[in-house]
Protein backbone atom coordinates (compact mmCIF):
# COMPACT_ATOMS: atom_id res chain seq x y z
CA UNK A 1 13.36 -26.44 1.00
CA UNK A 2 16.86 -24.77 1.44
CA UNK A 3 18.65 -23.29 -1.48
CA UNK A 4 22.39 -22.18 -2.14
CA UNK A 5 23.64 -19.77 -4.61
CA UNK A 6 27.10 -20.84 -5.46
CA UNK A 7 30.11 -20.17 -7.30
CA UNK A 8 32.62 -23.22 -8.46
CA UNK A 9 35.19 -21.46 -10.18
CA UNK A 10 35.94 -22.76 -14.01
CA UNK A 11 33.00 -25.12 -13.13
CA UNK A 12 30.63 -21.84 -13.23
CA UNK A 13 27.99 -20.57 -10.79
CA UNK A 14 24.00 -21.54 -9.95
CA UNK A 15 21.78 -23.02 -7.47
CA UNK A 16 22.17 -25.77 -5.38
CA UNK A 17 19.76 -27.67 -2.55
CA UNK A 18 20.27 -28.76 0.67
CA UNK A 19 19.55 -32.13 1.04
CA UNK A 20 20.87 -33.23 4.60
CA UNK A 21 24.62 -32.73 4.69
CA UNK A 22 24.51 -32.81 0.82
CA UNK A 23 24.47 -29.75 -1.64
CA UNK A 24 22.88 -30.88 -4.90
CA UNK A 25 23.40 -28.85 -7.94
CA UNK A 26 20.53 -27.72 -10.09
CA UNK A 27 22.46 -27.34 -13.38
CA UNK A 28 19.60 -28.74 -15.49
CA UNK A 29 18.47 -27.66 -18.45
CA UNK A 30 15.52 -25.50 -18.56
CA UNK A 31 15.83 -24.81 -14.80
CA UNK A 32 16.60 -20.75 -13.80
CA UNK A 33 20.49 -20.72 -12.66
CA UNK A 34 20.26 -18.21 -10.26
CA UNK A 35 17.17 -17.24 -7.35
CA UNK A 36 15.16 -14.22 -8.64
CA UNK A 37 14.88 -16.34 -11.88
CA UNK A 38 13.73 -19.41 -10.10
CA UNK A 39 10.92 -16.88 -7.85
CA UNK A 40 9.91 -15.07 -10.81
CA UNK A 41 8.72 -18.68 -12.03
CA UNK A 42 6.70 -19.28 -9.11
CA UNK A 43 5.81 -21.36 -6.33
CA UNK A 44 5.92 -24.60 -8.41
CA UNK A 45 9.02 -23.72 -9.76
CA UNK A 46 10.43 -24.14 -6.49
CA UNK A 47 9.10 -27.68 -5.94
CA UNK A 48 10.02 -28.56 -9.21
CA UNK A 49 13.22 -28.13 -8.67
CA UNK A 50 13.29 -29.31 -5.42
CA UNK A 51 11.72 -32.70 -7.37
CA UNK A 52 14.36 -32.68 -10.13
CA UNK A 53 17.35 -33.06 -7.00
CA UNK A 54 18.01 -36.67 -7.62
CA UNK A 55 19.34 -36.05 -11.13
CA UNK A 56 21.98 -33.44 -9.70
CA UNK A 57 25.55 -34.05 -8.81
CA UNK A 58 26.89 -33.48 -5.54
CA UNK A 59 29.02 -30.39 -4.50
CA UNK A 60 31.94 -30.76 -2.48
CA UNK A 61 31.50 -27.38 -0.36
CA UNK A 62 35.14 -26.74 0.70
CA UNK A 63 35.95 -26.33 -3.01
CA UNK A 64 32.44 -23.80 -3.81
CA UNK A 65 32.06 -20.01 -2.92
CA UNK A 66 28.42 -19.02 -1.16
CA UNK A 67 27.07 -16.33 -3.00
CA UNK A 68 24.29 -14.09 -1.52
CA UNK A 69 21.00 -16.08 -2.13
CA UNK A 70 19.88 -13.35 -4.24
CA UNK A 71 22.77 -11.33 -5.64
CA UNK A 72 20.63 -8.76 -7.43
CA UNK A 73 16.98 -8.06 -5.79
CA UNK A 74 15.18 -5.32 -6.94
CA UNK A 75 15.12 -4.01 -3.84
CA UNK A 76 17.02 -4.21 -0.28
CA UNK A 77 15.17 -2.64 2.32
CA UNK A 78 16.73 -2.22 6.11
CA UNK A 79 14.44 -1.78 9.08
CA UNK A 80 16.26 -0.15 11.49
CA UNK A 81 15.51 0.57 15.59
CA UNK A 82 12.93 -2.81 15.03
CA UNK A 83 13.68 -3.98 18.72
CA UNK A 84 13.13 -1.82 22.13
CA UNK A 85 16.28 -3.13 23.73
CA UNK A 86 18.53 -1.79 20.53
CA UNK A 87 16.82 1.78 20.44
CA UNK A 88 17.51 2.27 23.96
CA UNK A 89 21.04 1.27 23.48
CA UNK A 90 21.34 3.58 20.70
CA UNK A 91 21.40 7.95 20.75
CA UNK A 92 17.50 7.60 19.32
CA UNK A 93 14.28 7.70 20.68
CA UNK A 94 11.89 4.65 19.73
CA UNK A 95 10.04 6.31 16.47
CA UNK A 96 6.29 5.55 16.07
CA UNK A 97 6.77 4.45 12.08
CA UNK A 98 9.49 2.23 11.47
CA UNK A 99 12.80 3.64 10.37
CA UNK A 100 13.51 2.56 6.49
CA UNK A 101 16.58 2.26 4.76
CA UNK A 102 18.11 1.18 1.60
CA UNK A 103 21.00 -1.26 1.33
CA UNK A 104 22.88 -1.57 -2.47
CA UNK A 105 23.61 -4.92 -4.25
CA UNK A 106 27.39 -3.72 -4.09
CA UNK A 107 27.51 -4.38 -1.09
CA UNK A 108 26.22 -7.65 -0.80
CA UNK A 109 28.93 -10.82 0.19
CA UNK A 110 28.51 -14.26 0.68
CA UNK A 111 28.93 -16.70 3.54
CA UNK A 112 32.56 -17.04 4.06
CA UNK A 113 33.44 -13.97 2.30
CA UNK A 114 35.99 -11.39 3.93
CA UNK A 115 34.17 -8.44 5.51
CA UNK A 116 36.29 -5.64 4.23
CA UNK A 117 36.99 -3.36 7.01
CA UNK A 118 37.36 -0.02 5.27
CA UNK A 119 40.72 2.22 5.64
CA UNK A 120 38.75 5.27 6.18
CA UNK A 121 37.42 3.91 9.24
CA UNK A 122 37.99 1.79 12.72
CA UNK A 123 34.37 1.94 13.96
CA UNK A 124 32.76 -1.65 12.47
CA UNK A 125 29.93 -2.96 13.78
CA UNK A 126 28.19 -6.13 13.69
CA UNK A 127 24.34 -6.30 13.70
CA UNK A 128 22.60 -9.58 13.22
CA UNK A 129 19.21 -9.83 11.44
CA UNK A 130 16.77 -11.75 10.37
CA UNK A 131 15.93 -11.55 6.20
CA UNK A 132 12.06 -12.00 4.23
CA UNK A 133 12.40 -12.22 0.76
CA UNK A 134 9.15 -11.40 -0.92
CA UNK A 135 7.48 -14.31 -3.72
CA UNK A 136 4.43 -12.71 -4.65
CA UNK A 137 4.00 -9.20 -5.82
CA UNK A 138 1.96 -6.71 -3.97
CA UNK A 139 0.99 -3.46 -3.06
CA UNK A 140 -1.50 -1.71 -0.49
CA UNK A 141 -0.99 -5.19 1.90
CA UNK A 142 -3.56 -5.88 4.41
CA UNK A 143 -1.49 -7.52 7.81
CA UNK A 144 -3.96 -10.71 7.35
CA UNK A 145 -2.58 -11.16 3.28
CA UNK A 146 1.42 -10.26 4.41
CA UNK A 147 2.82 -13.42 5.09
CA UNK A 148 1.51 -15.02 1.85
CA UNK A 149 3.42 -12.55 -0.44
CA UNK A 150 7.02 -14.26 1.29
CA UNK A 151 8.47 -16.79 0.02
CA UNK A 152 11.35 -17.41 2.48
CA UNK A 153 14.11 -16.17 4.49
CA UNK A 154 17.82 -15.98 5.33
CA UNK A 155 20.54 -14.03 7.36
CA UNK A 156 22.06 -11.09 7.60
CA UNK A 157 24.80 -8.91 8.86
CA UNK A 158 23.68 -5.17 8.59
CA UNK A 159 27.38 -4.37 9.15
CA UNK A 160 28.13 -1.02 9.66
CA UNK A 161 30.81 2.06 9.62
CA UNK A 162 29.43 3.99 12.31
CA UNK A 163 31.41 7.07 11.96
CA UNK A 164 30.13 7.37 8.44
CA UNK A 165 26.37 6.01 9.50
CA UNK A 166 26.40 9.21 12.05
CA UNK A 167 27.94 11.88 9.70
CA UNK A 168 24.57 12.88 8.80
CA UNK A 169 20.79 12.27 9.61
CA UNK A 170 20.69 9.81 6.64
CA UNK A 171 22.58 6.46 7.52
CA UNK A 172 23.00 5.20 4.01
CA UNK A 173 26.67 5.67 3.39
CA UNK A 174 27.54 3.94 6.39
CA UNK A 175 25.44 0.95 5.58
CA UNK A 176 26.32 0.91 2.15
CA UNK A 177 30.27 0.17 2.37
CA UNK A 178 31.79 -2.47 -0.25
CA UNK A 179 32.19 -5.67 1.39
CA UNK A 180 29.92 -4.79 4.39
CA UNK A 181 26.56 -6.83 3.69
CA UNK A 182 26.94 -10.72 4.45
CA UNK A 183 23.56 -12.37 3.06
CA UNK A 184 23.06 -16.22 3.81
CA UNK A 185 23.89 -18.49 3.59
CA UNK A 186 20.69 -20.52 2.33
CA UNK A 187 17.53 -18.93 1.64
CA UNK A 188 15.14 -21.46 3.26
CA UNK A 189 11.29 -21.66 1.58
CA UNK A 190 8.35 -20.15 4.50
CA UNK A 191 7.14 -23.56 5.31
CA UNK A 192 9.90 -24.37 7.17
CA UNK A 193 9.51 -21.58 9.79
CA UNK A 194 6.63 -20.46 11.97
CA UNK A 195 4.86 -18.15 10.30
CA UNK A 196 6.28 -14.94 9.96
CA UNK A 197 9.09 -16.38 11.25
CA UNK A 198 8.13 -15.41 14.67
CA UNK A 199 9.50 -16.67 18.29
CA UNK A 200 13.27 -17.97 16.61
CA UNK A 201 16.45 -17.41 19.05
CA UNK A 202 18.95 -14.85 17.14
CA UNK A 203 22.28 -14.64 17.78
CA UNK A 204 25.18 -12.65 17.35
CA UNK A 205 29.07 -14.58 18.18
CA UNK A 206 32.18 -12.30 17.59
CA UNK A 207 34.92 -14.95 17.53
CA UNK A 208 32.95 -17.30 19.54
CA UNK A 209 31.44 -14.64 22.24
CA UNK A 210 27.59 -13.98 22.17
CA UNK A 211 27.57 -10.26 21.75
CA UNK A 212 23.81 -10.26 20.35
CA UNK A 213 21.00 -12.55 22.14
CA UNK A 214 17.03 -11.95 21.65
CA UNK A 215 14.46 -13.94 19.65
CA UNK A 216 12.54 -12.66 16.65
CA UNK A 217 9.21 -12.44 19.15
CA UNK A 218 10.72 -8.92 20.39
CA UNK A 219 10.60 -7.14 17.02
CA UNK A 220 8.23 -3.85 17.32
CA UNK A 221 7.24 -5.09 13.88
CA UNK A 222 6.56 -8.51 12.87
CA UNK A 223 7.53 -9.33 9.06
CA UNK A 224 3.39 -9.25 8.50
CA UNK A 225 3.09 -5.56 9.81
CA UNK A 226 6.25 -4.30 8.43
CA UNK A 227 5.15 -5.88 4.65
CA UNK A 228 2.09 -4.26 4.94
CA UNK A 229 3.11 -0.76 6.25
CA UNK A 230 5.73 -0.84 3.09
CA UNK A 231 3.33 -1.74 0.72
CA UNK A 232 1.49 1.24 1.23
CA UNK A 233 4.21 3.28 -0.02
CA UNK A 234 5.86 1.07 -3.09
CA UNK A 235 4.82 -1.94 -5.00
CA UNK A 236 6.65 -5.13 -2.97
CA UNK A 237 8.40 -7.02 -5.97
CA UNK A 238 9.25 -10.65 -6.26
CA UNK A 239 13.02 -10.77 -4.96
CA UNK A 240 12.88 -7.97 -2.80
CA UNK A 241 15.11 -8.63 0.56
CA UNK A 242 13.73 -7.33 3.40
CA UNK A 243 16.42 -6.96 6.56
CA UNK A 244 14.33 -6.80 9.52
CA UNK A 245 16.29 -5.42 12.56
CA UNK A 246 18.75 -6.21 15.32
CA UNK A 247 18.80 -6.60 19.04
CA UNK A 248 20.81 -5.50 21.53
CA UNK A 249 24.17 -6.06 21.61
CA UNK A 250 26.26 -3.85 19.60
CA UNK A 251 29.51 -2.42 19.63
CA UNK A 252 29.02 1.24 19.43
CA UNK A 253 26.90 0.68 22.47
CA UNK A 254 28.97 -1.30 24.60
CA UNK A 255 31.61 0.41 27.35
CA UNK A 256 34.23 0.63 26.07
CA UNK A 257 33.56 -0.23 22.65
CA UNK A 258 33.27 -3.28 20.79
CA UNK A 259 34.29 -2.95 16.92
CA UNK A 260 35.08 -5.45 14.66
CA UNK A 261 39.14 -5.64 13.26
CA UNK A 262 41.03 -7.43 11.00
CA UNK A 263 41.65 -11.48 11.77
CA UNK A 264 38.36 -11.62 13.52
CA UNK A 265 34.93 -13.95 13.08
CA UNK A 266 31.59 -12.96 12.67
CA UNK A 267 28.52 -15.47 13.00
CA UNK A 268 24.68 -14.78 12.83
CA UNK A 269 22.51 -17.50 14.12
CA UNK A 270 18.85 -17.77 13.61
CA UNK A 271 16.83 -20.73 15.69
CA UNK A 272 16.05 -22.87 12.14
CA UNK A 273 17.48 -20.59 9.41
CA UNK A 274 21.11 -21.81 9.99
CA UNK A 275 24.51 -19.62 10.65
CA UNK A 276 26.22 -16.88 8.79
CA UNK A 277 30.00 -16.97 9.40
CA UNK A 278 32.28 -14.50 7.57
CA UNK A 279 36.12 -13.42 8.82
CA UNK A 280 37.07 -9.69 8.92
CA UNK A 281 39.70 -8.59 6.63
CA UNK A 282 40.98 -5.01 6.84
CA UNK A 283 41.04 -3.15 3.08
């Protein structure tokens, strides 16, 4: 099943399916309008309202905005240096305990949204990822029980000011610019994937170029061990987006470099999740 959290103007927002080319809306009564609601009720929920599609009316999606799949989560938590070939591109040596980081809802966009390229800065960077949203949840994780505490997944572009992200030890201002954190564009249930999501073809295009090229098989840690090595430290909550690395491939790294400006496009591709396109505006 493939959701969409949308926006239709005087219409109002809420949840749509894919159905083939279609978009169906789930405005029904009784339903949750929005992702986390429709999680929070549970498995069945989803296939409920996957059931309850024929009774929707069809959205025309040049006249909709794509909103994040979940536009609030409790939490959004960044693994960073999650692929060999990144770290050695990078000025880091490959850490024996992943490297964690918080995104903020604030800065959280939608499929087709502008990235804002910030005044303050000329050093954006793209960095394609692959997203686990957690359904179930949990805490102290075993590796064998991980994957059955997610209940899907989606894109992401970790986009980053790297002048700001280097300023200090901590990266979290320059993840955490407005505008900077493209999210979706559907957030597509587990049993559509392999499990865990492993062995998919990810892609980074910057106005058409591959810039980013690996497959999900090359993360350090799988969404399993990186679920459970979390959980030992905080309760995993239903909603919670977790952003699970990039490859090589990005701009910083590249001679000379490779930054994002205004009037360009950005695309993630994940083998079976779908594409995440969003133009660059400047501020």
């Amino acid at each position: 099943m493939r959701f969409v959290a949308y926006d239709a103007g005087t219409s109002g927002s809420g949840l749509a399916l894919r159905r083939g080319k279609d978009l169906v809306a789930l405005d029904l009564a009784g339903m949750p309008q929005d992702m986390l609601g429709l999680l929070n009720a549970g498995p069945d929920a989803l296939k409920a309202a996957a059931g309850k599609a024929d009774r929707g009316k069809l959205l025309d999606e040049s006249k909709i905005s794509y909103l994040p799949p979940l536009a609030q989560p409790p939490k959004i938590i960044c693994v960073g240096l999650n692929y060999a070939d990144h770290t050695k591109e990078s000025p880091y040596e490959q850490p024996k305990y992943p490297t964690v980081f918080s995104r903020f809802a604030s800065s959280l966009i939608g499929h087709r949204a502008p990235v804002i390229r910030p005044s303050c800065s000329v050093e954006l960077d793209y960095e394609g990822e692959l997203v686990a949203v957690i359904g179930r949840q949990g805490r102290n994780i075993s590796r064998d029980a991980a994957l059955s505490h997610v209940a899907g997944y989606s894109l992401f572009n970790d986009v980053s000011v790297r002048d700001y992200q280097f300023k200090s030890p901590q990266w979290t201002v320059g993840k955490n610019f407005d505008g900077t954190g493209p999210f979706g564009p559907e957030f597509i249930t587990a049993d559509e994937l392999p499990a865990g999501a492993v062995g998919l073809k990810i892609e980074t295009r910057l106005n058409g170029k591959t810039v980013q090229s690996s497959t999900t098989a090359e993360m350090l840690y799988p969404v399993a061990d990186i679920i459970a090595i979390l959980s030992e430290a905080m309760t995993l909550e239903v909603g919670d987006v977790i952003v699970t690395g990039t490859p090589a491939g990005v701009g910083f790294a590249r001679k000379p470099p490779l930054f994002m400006k205004h009037g360009d496009t950005v695309e993630v591709e994940v083998e079976g999740v779908g594409i995440l396109s969003n133009p660059v505006q400047d501020q």
